[in-house]
PDB file of N, CA and C in Angstrom:
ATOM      1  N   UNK A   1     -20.311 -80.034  -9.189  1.00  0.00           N
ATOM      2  CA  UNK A   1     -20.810 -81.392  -9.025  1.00  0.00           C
ATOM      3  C   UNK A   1     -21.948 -81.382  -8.008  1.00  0.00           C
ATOM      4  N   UNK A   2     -22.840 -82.086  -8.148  1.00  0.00           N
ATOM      5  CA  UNK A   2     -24.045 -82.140  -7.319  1.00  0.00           C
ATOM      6  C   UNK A   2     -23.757 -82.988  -6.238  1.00  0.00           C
ATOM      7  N   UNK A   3     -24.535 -82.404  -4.947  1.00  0.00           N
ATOM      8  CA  UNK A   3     -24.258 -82.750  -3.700  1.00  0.00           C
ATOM      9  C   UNK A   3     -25.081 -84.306  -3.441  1.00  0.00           C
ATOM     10  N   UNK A   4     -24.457 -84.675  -2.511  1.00  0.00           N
ATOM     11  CA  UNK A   4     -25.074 -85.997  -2.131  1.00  0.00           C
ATOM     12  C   UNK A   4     -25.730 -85.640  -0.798  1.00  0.00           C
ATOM     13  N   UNK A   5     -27.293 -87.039  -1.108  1.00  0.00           N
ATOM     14  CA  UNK A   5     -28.303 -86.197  -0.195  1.00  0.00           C
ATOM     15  C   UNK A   5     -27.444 -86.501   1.661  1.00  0.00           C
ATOM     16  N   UNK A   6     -28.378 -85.696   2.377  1.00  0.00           N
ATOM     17  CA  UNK A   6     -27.828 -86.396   3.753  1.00  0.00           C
ATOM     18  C   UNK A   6     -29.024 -86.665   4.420  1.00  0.00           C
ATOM     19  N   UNK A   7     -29.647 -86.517   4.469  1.00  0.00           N
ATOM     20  CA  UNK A   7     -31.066 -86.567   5.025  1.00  0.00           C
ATOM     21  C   UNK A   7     -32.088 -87.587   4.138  1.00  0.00           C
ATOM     22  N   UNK A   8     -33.371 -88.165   4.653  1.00  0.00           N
ATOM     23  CA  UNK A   8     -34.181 -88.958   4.139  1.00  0.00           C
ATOM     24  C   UNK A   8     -35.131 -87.499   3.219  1.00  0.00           C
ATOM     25  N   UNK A   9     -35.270 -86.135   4.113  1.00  0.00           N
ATOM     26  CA  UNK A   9     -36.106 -85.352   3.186  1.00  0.00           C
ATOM     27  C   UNK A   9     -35.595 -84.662   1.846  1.00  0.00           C
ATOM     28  N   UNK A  10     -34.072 -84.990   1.890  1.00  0.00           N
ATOM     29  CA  UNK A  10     -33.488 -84.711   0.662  1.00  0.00           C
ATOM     30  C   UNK A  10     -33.299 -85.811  -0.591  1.00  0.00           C
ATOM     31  N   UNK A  11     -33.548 -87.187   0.046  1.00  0.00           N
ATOM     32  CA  UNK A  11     -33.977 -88.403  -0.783  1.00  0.00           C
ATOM     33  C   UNK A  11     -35.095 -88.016  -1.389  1.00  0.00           C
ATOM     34  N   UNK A  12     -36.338 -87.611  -0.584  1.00  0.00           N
ATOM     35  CA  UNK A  12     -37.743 -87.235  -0.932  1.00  0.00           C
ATOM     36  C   UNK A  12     -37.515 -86.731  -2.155  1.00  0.00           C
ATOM     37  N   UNK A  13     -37.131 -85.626  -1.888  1.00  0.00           N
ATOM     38  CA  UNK A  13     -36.907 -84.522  -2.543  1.00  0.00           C
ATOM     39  C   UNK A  13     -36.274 -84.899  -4.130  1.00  0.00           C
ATOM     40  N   UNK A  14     -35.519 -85.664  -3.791  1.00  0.00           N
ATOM     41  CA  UNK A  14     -34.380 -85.957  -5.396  1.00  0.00           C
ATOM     42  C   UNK A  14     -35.392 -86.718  -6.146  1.00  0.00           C
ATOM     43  N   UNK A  15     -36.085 -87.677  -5.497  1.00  0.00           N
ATOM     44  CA  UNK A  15     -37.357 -88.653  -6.218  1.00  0.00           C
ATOM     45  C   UNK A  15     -38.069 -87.711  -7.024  1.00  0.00           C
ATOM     46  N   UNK A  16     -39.304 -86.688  -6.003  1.00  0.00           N
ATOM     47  CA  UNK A  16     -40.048 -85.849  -6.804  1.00  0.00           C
ATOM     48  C   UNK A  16     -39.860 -84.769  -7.683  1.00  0.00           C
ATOM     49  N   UNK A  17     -38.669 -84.552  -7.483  1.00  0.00           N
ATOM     50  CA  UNK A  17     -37.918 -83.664  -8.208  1.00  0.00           C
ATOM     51  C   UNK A  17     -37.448 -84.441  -9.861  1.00  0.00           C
ATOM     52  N   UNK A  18     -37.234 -85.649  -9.962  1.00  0.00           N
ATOM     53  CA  UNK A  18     -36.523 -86.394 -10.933  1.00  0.00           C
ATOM     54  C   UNK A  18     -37.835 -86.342 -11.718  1.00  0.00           C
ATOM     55  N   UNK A  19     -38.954 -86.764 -10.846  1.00  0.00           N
ATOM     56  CA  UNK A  19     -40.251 -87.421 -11.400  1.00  0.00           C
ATOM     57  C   UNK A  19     -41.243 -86.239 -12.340  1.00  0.00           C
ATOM     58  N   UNK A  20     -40.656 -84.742 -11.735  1.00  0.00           N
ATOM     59  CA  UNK A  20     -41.176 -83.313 -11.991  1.00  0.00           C
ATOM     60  C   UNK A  20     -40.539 -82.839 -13.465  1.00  0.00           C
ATOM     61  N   UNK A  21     -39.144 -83.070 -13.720  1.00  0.00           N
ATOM     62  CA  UNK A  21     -38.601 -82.765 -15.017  1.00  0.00           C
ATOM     63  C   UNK A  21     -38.895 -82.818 -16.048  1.00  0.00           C
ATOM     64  N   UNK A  22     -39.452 -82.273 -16.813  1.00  0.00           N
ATOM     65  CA  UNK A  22     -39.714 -82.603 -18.085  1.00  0.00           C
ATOM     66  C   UNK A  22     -38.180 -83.631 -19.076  1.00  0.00           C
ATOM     67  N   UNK A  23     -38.295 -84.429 -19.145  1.00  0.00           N
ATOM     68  CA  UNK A  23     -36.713 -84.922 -20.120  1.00  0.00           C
ATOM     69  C   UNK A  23     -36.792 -84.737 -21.362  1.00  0.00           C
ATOM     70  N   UNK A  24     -36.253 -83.748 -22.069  1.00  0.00           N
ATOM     71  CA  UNK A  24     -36.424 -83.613 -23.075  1.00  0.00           C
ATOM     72  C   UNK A  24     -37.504 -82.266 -22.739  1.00  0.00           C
ATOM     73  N   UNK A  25     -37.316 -81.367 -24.352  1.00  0.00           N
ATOM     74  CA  UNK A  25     -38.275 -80.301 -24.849  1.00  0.00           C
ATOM     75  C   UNK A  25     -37.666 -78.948 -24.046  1.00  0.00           C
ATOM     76  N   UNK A  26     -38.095 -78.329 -24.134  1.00  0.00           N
ATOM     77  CA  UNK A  26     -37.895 -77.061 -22.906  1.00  0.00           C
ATOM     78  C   UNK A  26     -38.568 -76.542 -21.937  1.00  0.00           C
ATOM     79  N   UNK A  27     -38.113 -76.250 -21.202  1.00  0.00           N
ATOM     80  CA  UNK A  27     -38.195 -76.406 -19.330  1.00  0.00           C
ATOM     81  C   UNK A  27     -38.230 -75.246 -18.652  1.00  0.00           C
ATOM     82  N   UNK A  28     -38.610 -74.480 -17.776  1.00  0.00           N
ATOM     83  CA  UNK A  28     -38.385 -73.722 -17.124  1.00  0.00           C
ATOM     84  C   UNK A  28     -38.215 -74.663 -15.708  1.00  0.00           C
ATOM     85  N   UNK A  29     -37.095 -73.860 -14.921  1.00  0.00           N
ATOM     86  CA  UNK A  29     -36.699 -74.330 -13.962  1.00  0.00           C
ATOM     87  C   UNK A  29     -36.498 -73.346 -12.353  1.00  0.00           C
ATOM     88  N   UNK A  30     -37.279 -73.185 -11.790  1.00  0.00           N
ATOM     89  CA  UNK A  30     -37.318 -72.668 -10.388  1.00  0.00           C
ATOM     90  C   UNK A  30     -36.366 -72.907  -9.466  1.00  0.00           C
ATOM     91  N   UNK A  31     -35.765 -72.415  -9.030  1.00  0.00           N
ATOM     92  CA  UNK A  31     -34.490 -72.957  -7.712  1.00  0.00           C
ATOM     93  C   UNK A  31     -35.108 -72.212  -6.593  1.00  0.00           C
ATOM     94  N   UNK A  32     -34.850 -73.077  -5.560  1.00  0.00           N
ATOM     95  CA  UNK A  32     -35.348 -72.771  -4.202  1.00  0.00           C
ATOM     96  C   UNK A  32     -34.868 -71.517  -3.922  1.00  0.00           C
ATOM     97  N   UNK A  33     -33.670 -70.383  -4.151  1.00  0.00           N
ATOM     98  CA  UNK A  33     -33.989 -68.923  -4.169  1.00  0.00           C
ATOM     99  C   UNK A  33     -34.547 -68.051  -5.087  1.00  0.00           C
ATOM    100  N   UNK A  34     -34.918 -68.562  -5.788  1.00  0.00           N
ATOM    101  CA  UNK A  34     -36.296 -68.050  -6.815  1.00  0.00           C
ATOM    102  C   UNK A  34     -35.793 -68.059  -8.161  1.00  0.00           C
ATOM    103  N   UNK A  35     -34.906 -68.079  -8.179  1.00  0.00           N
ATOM    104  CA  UNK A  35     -34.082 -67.850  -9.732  1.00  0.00           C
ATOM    105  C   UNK A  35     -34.798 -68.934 -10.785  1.00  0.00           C
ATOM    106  N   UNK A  36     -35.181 -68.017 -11.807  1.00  0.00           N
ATOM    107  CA  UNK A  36     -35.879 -69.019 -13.260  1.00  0.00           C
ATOM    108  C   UNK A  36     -34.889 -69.335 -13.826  1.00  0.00           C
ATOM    109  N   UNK A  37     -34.915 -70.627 -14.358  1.00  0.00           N
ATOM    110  CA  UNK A  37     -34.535 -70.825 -15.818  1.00  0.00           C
ATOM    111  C   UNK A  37     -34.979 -71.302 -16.711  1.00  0.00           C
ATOM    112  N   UNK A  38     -34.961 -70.794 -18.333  1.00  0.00           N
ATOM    113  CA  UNK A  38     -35.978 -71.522 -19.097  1.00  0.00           C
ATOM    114  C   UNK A  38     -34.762 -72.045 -19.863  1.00  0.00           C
ATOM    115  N   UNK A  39     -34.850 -72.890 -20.878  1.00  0.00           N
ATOM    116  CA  UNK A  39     -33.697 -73.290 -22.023  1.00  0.00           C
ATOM    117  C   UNK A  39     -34.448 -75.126 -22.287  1.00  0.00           C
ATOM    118  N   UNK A  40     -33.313 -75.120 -23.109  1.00  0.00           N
ATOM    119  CA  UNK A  40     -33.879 -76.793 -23.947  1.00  0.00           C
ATOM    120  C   UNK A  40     -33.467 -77.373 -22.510  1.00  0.00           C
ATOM    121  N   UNK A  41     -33.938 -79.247 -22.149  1.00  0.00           N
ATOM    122  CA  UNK A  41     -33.221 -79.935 -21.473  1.00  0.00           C
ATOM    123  C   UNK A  41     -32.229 -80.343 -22.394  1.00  0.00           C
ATOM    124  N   UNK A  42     -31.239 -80.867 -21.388  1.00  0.00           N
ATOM    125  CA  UNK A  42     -29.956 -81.496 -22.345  1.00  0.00           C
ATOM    126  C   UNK A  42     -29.771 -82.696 -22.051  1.00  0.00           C
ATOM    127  N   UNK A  43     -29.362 -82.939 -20.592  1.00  0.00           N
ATOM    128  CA  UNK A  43     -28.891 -83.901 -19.870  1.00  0.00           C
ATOM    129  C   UNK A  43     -29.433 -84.111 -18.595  1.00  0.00           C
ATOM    130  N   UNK A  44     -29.691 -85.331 -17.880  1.00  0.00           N
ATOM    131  CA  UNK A  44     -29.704 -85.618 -15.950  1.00  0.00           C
ATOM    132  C   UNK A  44     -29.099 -86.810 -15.668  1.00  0.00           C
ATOM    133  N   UNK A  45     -28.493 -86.436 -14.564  1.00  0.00           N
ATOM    134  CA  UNK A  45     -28.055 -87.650 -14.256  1.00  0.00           C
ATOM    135  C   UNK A  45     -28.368 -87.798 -13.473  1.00  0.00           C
ATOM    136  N   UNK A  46     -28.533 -89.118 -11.977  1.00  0.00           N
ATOM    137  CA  UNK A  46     -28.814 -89.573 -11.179  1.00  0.00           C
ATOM    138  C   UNK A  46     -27.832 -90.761 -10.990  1.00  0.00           C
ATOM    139  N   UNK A  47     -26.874 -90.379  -9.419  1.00  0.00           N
ATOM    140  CA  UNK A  47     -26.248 -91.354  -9.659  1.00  0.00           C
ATOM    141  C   UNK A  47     -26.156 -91.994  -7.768  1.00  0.00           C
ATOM    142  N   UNK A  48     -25.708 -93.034  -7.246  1.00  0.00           N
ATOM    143  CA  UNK A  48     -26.341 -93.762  -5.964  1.00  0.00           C
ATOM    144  C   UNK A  48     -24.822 -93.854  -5.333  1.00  0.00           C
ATOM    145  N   UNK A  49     -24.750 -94.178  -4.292  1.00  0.00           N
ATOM    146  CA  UNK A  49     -23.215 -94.364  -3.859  1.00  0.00           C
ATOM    147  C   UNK A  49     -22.777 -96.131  -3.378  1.00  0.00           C
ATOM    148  N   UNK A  50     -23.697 -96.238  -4.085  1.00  0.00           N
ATOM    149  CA  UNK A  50     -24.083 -98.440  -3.436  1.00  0.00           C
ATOM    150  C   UNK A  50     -23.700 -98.877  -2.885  1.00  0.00           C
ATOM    151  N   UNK A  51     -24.657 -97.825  -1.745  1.00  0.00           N
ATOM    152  CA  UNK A  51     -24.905 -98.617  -0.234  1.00  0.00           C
ATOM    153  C   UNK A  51     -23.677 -98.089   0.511  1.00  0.00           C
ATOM    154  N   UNK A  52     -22.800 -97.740   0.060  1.00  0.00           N
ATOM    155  CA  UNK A  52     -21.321 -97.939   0.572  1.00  0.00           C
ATOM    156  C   UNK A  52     -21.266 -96.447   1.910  1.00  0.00           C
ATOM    157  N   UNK A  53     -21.851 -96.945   3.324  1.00  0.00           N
ATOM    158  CA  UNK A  53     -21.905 -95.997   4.243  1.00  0.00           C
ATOM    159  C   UNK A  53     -23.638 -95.883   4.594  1.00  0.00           C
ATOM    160  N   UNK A  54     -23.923 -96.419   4.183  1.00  0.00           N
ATOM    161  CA  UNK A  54     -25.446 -95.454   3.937  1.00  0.00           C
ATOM    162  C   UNK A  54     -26.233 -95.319   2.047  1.00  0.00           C
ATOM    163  N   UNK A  55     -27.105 -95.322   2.098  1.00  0.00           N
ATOM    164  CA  UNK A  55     -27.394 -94.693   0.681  1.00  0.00           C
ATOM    165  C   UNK A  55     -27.752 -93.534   0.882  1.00  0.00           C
ATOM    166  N   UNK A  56     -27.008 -93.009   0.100  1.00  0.00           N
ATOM    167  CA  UNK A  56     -27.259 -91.519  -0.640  1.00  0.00           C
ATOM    168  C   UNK A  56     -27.014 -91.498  -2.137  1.00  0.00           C
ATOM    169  N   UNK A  57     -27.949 -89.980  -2.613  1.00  0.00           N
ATOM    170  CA  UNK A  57     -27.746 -89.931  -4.093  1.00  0.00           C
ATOM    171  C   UNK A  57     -27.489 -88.601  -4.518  1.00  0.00           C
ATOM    172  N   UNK A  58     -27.016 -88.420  -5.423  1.00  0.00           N
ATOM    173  CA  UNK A  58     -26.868 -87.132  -6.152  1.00  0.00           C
ATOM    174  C   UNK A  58     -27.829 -87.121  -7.882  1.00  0.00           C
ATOM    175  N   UNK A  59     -27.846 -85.843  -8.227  1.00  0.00           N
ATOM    176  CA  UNK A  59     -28.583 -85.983  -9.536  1.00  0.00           C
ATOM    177  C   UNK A  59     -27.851 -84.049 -10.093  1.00  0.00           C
ATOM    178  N   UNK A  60     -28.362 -84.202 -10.964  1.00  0.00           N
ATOM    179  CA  UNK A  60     -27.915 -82.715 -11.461  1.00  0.00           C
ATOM    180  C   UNK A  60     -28.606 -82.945 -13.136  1.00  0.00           C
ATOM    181  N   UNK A  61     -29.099 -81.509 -13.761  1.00  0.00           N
ATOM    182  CA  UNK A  61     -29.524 -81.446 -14.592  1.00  0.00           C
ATOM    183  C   UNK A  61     -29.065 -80.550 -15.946  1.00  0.00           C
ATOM    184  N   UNK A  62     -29.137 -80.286 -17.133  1.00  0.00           N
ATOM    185  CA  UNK A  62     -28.176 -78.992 -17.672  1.00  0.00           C
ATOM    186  C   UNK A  62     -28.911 -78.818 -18.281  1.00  0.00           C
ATOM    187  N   UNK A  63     -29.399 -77.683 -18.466  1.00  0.00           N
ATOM    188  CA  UNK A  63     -30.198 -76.694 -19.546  1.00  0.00           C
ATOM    189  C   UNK A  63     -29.281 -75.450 -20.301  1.00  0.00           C
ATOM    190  N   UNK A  64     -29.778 -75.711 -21.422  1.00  0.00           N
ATOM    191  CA  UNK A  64     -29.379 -74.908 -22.708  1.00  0.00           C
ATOM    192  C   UNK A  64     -29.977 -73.577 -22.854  1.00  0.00           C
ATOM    193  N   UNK A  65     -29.582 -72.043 -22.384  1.00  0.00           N
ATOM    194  CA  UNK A  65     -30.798 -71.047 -22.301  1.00  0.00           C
ATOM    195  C   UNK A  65     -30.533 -70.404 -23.440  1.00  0.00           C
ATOM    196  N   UNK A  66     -31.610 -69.099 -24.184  1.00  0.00           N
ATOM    197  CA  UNK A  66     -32.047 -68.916 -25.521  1.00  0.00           C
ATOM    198  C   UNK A  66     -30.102 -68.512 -26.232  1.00  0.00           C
ATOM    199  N   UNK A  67     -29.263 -67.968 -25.198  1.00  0.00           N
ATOM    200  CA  UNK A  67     -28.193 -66.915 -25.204  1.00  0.00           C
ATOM    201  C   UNK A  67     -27.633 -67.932 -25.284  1.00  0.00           C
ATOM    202  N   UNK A  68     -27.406 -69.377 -25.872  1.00  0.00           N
ATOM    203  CA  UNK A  68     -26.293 -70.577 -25.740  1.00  0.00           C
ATOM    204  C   UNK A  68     -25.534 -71.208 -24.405  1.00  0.00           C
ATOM    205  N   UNK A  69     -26.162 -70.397 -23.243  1.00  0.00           N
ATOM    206  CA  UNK A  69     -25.398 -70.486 -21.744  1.00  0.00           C
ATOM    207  C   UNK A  69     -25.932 -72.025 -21.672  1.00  0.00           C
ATOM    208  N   UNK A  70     -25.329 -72.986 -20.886  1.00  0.00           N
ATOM    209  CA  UNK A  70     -25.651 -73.939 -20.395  1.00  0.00           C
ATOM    210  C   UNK A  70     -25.149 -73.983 -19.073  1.00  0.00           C
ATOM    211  N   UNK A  71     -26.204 -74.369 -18.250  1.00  0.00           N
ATOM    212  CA  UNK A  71     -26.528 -74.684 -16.399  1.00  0.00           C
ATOM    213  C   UNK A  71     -26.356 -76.146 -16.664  1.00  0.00           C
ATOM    214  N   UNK A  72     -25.307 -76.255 -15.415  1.00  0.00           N
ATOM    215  CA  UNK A  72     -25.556 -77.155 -14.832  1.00  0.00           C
ATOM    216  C   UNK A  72     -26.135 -77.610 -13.676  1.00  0.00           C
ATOM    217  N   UNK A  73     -27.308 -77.906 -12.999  1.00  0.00           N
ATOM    218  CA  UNK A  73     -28.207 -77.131 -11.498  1.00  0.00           C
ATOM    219  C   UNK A  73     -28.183 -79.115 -10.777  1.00  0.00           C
ATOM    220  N   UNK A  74     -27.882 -78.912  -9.563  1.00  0.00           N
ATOM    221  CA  UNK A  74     -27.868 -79.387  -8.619  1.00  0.00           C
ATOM    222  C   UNK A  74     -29.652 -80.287  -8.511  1.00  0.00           C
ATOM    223  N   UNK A  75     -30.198 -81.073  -8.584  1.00  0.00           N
ATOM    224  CA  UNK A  75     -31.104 -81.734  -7.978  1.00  0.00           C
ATOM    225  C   UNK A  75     -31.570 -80.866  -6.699  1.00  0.00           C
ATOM    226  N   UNK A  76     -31.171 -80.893  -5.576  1.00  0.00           N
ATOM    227  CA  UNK A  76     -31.531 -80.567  -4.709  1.00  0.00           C
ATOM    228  C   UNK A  76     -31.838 -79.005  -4.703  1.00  0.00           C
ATOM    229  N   UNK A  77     -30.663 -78.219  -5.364  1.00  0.00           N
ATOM    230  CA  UNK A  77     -31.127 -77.016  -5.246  1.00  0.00           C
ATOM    231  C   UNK A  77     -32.923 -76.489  -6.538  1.00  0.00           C
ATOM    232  N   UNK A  78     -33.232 -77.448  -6.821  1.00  0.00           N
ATOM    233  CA  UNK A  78     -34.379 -77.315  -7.767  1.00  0.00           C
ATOM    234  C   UNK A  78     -35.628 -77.272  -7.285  1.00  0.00           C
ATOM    235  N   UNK A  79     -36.345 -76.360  -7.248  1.00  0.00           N
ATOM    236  CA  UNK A  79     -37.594 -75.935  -6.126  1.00  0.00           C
ATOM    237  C   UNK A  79     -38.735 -76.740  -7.195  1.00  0.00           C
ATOM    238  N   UNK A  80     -39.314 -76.361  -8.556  1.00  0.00           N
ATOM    239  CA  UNK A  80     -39.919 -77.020  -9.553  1.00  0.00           C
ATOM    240  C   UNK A  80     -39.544 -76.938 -10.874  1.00  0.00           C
ATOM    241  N   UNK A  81     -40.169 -77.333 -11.944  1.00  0.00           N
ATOM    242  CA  UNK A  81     -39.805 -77.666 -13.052  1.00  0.00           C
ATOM    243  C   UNK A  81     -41.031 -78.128 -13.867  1.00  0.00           C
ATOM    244  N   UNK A  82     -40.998 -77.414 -15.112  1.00  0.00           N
ATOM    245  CA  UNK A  82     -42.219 -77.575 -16.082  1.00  0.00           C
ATOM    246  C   UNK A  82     -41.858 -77.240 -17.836  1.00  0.00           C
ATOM    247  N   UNK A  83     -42.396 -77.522 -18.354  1.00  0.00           N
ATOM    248  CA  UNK A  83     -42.350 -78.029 -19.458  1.00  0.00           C
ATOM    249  C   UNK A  83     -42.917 -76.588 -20.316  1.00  0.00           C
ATOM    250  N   UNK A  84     -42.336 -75.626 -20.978  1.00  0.00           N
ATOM    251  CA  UNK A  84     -43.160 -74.361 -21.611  1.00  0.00           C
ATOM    252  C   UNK A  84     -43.220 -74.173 -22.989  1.00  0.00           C
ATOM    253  N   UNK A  85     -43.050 -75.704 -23.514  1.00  0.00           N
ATOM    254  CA  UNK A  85     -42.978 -76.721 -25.017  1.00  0.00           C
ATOM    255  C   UNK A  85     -44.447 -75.634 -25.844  1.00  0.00           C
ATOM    256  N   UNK A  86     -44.344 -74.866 -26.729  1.00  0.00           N
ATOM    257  CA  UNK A  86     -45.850 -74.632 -27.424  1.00  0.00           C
ATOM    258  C   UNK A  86     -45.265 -73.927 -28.640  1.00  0.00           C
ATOM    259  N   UNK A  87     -45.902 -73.788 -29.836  1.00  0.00           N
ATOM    260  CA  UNK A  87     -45.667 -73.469 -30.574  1.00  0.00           C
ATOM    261  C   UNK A  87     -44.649 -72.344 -31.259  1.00  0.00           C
ATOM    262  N   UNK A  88     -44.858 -71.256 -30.075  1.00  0.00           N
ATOM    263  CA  UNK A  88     -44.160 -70.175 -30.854  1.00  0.00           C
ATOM    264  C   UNK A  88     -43.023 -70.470 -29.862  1.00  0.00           C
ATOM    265  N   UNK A  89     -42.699 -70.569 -28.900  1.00  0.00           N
ATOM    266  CA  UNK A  89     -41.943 -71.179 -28.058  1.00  0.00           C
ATOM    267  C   UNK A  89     -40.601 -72.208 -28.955  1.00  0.00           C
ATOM    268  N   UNK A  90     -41.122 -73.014 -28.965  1.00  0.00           N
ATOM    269  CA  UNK A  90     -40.645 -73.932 -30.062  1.00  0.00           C
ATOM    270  C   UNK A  90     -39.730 -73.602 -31.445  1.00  0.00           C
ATOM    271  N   UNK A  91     -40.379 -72.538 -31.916  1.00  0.00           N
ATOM    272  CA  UNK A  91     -40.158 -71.742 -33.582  1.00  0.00           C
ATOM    273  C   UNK A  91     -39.377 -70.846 -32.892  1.00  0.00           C
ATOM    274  N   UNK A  92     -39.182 -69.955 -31.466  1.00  0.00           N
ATOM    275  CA  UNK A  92     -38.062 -69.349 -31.596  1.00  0.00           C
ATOM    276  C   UNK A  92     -36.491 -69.734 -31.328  1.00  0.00           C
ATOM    277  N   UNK A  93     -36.791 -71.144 -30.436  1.00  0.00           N
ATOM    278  CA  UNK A  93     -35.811 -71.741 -30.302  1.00  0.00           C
ATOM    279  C   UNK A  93     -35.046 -72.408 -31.220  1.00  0.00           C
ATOM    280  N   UNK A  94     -35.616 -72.749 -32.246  1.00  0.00           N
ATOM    281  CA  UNK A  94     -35.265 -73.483 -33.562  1.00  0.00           C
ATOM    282  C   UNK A  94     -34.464 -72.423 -34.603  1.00  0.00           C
ATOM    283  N   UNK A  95     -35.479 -71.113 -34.367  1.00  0.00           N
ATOM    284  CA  UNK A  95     -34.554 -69.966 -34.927  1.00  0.00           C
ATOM    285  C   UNK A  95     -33.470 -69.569 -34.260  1.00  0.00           C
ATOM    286  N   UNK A  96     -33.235 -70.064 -33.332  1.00  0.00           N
ATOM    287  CA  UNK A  96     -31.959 -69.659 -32.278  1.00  0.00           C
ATOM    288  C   UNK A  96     -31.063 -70.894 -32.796  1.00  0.00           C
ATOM    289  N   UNK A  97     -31.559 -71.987 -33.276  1.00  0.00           N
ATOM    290  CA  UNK A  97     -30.611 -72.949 -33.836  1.00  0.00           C
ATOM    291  C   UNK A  97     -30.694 -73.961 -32.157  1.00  0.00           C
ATOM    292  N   UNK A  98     -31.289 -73.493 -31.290  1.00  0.00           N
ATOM    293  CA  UNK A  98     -31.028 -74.823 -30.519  1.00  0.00           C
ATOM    294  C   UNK A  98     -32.099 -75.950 -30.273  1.00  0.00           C
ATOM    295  N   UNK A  99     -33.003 -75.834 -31.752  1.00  0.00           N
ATOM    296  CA  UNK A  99     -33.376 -77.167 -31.307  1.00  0.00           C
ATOM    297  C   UNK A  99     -33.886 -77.204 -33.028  1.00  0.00           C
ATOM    298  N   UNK A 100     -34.035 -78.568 -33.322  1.00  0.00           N
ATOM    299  CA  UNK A 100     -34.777 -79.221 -34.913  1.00  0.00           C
ATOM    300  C   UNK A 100     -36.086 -79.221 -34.366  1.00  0.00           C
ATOM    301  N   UNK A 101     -37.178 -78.507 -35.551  1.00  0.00           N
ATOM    302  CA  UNK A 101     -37.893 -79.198 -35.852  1.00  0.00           C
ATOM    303  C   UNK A 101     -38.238 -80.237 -36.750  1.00  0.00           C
ATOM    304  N   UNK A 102     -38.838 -81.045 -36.698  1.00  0.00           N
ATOM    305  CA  UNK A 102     -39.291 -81.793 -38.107  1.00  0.00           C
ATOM    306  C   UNK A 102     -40.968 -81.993 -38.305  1.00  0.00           C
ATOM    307  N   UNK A 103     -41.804 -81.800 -38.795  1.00  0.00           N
ATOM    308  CA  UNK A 103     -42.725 -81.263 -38.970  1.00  0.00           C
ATOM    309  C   UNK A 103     -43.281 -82.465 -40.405  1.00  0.00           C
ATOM    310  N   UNK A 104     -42.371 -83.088 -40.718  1.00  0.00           N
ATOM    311  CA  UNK A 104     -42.287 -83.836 -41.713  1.00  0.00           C
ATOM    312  C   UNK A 104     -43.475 -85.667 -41.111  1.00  0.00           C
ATOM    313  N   UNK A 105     -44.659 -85.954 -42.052  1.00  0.00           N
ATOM    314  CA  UNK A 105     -45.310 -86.987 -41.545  1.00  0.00           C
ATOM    315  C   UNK A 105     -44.865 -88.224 -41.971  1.00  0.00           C
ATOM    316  N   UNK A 106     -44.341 -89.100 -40.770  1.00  0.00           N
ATOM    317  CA  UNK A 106     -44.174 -90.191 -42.002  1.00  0.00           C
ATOM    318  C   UNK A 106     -44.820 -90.981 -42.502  1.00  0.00           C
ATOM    319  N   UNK A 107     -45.863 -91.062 -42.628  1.00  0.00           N
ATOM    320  CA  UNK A 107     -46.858 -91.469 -43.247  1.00  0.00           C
ATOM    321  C   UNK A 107     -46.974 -91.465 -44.630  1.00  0.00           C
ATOM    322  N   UNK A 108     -46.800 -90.378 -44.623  1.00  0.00           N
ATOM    323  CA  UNK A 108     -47.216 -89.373 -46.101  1.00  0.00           C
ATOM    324  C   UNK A 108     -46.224 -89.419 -46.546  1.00  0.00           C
ATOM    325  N   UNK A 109     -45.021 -89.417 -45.997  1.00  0.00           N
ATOM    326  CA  UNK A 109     -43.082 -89.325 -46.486  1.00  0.00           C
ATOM    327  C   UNK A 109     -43.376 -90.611 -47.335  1.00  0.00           C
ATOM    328  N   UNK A 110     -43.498 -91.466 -46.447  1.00  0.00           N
ATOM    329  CA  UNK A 110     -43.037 -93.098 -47.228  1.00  0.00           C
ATOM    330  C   UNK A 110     -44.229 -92.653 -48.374  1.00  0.00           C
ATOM    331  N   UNK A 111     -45.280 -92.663 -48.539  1.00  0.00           N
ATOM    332  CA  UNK A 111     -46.425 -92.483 -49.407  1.00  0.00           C
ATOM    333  C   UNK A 111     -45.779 -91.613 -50.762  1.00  0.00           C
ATOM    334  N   UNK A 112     -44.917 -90.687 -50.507  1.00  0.00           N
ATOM    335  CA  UNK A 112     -44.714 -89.715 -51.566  1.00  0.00           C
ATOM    336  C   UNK A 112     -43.271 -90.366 -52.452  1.00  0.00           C
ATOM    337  N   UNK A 113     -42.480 -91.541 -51.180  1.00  0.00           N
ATOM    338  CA  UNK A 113     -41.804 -92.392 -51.733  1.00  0.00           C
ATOM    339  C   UNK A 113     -41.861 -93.517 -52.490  1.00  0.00           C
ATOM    340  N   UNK A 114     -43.240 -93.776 -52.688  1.00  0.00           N
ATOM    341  CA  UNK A 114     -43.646 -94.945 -53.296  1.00  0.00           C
ATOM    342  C   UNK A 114     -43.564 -95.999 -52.753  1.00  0.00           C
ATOM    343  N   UNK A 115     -43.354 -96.177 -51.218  1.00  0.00           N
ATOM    344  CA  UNK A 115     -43.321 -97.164 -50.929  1.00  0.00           C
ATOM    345  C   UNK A 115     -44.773 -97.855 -50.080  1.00  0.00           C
TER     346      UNK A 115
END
């Protein structure tokens, strides 16, 4: 379970960090002892303790990596985060079965439907 902040620079931190995630697509993910991770996003949560003492927050994120492992990573322990979404990228993950493409226009779908 992800820690709740104690400090105002760990508030900082959970903001730009939330704001840095790609949601959705796939991600590589940096942790403040250097450790990568790449995989689909899955899930984040962000959740507040309202007010009750102080405000503080927690957040945590889960990524899906190519091997089916899923992380669950702490907000705070997350140094950066970026988005490594591109084509072949994409096509091997789909061949791994963890993600759909659809490639399909709908434009042209409804058009070929007669509608």
């Amino acid at each position: 379970m992800a820690r709740w902040t104690e400090t105002s620079a760990d508030q900082n931190h959970m903001v730009t960090i939330s704001q840095h995630i790609p949601v959705g697509g796939i991600v590589r993910i940096v942790l403040n002892n250097g450790t990568a991770i790449e995989g689909v996003f899955r899930r984040m949560n962000i959740e507040n303790n309202a007010g009750l003492g102080g405000w503080k927050f927690r957040g945590e994120c889960e990524i899906e990596t190519k091997d089916h492992s899923r992380f669950v990573l702490d907000c705070l322990d997350i140094k950066s985060a970026s988005s490594i979404w591109n084509d072949p990228v994409s096509t091997e993950y789909q061949r791994l079965g963890l993600i759909t493409l659809d490639h399909r226009n709908p434009s042209t779908d409804r058009l070929a439907k007669g509608e």
